[in-house]
N, C-alpha and C. Protein backbone atom coordinates (compact mmCIF):
# COMPACT_ATOMS: atom_id res chain seq x y z
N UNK A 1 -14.97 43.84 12.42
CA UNK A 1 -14.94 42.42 12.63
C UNK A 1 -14.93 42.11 14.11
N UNK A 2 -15.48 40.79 14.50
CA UNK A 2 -15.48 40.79 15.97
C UNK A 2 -14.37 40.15 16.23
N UNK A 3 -13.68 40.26 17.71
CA UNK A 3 -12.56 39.83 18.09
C UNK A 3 -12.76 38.47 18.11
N UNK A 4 -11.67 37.20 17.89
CA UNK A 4 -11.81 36.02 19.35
C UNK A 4 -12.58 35.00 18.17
N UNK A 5 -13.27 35.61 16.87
CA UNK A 5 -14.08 34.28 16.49
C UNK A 5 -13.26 33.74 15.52
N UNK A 6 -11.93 34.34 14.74
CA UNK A 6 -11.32 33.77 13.53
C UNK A 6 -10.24 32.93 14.08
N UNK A 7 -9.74 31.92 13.52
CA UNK A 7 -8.65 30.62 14.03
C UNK A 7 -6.84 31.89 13.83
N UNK A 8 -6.37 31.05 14.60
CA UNK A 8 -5.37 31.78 14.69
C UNK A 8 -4.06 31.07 13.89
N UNK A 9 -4.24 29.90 13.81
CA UNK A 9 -3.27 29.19 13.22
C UNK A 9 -3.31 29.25 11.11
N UNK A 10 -3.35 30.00 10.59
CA UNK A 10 -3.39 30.36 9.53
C UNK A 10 -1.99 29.95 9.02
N UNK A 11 -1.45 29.32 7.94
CA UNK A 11 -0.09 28.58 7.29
C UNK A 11 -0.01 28.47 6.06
N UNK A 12 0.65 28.80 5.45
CA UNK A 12 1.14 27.83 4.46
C UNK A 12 0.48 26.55 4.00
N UNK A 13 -0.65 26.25 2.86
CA UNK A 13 -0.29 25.38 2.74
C UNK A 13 -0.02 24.99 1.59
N UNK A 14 0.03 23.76 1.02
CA UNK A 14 0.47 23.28 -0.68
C UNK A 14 -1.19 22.48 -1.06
N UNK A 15 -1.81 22.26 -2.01
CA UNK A 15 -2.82 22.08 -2.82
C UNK A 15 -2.49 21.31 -3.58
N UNK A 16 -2.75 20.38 -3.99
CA UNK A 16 -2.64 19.15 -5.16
C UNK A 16 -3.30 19.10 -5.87
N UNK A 17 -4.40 19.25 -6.76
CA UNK A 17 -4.69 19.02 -8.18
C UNK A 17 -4.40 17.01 -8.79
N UNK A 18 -5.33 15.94 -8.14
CA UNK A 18 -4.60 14.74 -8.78
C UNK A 18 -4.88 14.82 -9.90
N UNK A 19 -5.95 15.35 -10.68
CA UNK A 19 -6.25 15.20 -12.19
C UNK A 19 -5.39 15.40 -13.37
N UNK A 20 -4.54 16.66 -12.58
CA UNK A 20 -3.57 17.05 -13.86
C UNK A 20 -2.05 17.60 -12.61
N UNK A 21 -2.26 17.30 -11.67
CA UNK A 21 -0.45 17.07 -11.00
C UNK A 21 -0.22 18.54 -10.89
N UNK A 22 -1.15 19.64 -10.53
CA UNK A 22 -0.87 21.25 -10.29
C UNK A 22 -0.88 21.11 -8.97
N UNK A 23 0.11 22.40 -8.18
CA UNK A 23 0.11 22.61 -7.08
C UNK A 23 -0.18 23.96 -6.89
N UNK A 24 -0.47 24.45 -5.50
CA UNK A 24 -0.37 25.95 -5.38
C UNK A 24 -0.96 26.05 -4.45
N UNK A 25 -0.18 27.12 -3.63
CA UNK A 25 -0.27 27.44 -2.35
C UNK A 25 -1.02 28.36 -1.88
N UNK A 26 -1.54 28.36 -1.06
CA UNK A 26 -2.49 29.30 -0.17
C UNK A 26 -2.27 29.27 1.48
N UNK A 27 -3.01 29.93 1.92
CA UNK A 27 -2.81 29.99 3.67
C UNK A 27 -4.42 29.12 3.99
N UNK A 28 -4.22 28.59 5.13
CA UNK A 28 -5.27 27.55 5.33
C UNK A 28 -5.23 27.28 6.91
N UNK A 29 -6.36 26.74 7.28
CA UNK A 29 -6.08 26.27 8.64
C UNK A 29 -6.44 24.45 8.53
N UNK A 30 -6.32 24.09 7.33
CA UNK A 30 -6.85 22.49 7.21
C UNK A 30 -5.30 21.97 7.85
N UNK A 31 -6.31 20.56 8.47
CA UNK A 31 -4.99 19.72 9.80
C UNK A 31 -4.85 18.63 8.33
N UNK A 32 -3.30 18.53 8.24
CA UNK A 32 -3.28 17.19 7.19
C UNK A 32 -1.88 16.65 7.71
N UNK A 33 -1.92 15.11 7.38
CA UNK A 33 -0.61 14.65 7.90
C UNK A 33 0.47 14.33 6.96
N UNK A 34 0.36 14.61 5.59
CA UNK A 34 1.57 14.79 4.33
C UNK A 34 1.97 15.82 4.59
N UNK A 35 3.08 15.93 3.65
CA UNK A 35 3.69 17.38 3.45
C UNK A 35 4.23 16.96 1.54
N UNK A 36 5.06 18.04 1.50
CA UNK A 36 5.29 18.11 -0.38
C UNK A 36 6.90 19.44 0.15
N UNK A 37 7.81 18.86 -0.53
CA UNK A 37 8.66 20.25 -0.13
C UNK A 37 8.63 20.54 -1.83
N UNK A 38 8.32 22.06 -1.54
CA UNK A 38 8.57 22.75 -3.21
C UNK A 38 9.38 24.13 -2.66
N UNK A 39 10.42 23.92 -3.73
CA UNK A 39 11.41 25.09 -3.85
C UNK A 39 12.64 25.10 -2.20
N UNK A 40 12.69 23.75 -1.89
CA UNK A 40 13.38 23.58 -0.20
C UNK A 40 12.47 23.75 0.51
N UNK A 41 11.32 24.20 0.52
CA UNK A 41 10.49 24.59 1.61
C UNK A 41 9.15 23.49 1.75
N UNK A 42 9.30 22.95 2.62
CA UNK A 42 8.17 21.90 3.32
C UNK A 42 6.84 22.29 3.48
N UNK A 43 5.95 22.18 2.97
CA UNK A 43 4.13 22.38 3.25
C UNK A 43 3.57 21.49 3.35
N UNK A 44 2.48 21.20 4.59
CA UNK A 44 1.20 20.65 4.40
C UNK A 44 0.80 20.36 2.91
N UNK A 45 0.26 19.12 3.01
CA UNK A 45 -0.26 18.96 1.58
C UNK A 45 -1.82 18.39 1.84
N UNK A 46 -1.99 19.05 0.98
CA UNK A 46 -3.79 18.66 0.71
C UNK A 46 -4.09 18.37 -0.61
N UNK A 47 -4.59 17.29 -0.60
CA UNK A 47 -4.68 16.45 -2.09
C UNK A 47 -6.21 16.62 -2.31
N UNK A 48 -6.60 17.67 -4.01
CA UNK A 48 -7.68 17.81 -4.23
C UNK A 48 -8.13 16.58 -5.45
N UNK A 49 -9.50 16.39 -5.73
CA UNK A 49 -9.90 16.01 -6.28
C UNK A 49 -9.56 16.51 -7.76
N UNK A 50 -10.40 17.23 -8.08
CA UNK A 50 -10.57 18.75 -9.01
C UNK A 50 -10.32 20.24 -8.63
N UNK A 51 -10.19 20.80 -9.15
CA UNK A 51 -9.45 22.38 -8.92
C UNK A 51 -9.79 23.12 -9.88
N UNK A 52 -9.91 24.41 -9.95
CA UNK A 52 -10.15 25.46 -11.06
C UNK A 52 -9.37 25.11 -12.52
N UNK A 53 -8.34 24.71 -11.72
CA UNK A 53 -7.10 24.23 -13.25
C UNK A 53 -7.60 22.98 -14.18
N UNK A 54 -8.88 22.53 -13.47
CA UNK A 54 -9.13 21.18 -14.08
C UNK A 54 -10.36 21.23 -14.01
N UNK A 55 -11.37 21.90 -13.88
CA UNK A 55 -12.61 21.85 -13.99
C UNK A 55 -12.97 22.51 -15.00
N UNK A 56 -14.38 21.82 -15.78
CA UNK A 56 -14.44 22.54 -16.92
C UNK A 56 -15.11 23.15 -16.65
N UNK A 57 -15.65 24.14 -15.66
CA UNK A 57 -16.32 25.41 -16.22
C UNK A 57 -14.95 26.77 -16.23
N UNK A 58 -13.99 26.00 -15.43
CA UNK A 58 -13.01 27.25 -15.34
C UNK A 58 -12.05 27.31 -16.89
N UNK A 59 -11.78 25.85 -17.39
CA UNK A 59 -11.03 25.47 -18.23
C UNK A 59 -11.71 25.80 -19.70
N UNK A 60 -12.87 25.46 -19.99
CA UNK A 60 -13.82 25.52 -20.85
C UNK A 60 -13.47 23.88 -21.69
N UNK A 61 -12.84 22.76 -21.65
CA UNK A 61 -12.70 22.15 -22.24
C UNK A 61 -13.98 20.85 -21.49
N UNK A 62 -14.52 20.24 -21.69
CA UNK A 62 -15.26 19.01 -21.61
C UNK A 62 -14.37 17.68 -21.40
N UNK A 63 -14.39 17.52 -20.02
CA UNK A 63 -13.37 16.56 -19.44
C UNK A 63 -13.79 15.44 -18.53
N UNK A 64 -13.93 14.47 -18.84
CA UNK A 64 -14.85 13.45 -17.94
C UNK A 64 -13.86 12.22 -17.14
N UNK A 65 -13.87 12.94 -15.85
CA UNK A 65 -13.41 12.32 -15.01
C UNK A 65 -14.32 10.97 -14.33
N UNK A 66 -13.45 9.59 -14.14
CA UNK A 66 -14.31 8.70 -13.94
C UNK A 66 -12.94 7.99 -13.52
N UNK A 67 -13.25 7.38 -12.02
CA UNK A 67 -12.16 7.05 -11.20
C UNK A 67 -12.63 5.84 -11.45
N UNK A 68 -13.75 5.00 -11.24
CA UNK A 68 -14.18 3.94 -11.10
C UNK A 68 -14.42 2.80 -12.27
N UNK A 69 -14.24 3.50 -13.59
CA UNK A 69 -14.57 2.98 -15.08
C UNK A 69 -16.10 2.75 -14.95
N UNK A 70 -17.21 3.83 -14.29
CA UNK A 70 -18.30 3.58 -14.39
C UNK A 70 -18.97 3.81 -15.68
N UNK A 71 -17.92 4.67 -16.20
CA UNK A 71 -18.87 5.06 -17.80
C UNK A 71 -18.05 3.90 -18.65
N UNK A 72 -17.07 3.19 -18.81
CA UNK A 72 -17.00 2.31 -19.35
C UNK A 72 -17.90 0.68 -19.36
N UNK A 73 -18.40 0.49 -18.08
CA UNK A 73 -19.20 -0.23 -17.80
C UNK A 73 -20.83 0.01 -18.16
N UNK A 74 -21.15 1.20 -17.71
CA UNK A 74 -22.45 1.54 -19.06
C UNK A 74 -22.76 1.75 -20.24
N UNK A 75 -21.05 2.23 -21.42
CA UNK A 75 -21.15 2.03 -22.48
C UNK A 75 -20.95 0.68 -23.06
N UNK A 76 -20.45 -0.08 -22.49
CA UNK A 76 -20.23 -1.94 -23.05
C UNK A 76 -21.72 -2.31 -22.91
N UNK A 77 -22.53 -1.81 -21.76
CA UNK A 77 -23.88 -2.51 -21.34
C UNK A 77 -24.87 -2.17 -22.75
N UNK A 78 -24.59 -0.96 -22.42
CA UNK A 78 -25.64 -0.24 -23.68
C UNK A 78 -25.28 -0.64 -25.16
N UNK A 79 -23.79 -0.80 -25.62
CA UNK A 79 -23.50 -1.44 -26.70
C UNK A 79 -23.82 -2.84 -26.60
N UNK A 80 -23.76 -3.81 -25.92
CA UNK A 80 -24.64 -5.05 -25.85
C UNK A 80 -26.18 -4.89 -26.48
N UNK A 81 -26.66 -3.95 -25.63
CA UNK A 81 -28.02 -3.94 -25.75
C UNK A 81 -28.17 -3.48 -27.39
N UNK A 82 -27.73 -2.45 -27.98
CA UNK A 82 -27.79 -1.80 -29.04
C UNK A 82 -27.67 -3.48 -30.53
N UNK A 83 -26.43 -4.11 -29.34
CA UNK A 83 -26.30 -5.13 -30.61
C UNK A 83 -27.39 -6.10 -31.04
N UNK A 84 -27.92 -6.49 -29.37
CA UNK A 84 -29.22 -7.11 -29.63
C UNK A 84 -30.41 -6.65 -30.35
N UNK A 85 -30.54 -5.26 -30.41
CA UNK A 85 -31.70 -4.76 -31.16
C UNK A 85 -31.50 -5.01 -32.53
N UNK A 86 -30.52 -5.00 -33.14
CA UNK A 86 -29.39 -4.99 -34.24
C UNK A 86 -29.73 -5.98 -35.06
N UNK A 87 -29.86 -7.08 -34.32
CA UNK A 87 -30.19 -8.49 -34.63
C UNK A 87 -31.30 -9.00 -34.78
């Protein structure tokens, strides 16, 4: 390996999971300005989206995340439309 090119500040940090509220720690050099204390001990916190624990190719379950209610807003549209054909 070459000298001088890897970061030196390597830490602790804590991982968030918002989908399903998992944590877990790894070493990292990401700058964040939260922290989370687990077990007395204070970490950096980095708040993920999705994570292995919650993604379905790791999970195998079919899980549809939708922050915005965009798929609720295209199924009311499309059930409108469906009703009009209906008629």
């Amino acid at each position: 390996m070459k000298q001088g090119i890897h970061p030196e500040s390597y830490r602790p940090v804590a991982f968030k999971d918002m989908s399903n509220d998992e944590t877990f720690i790894s070493r990292s050099t990401v700058a964040t300005k939260e922290t989370i204390d687990i077990d007395g001990v204070t970490y950096p916190l980095v708040k993920l989206e999705i994570s292995s624990s919650s993604h379905p190719f790791y999970t195998g379950k079919s899980k549809l995340v939708d922050t915005a209610g965009r798929v609720d807003k295209f199924m009311n549209r499309y059930q409108n439309r469906m009703d009009k054909k209906k008629k």
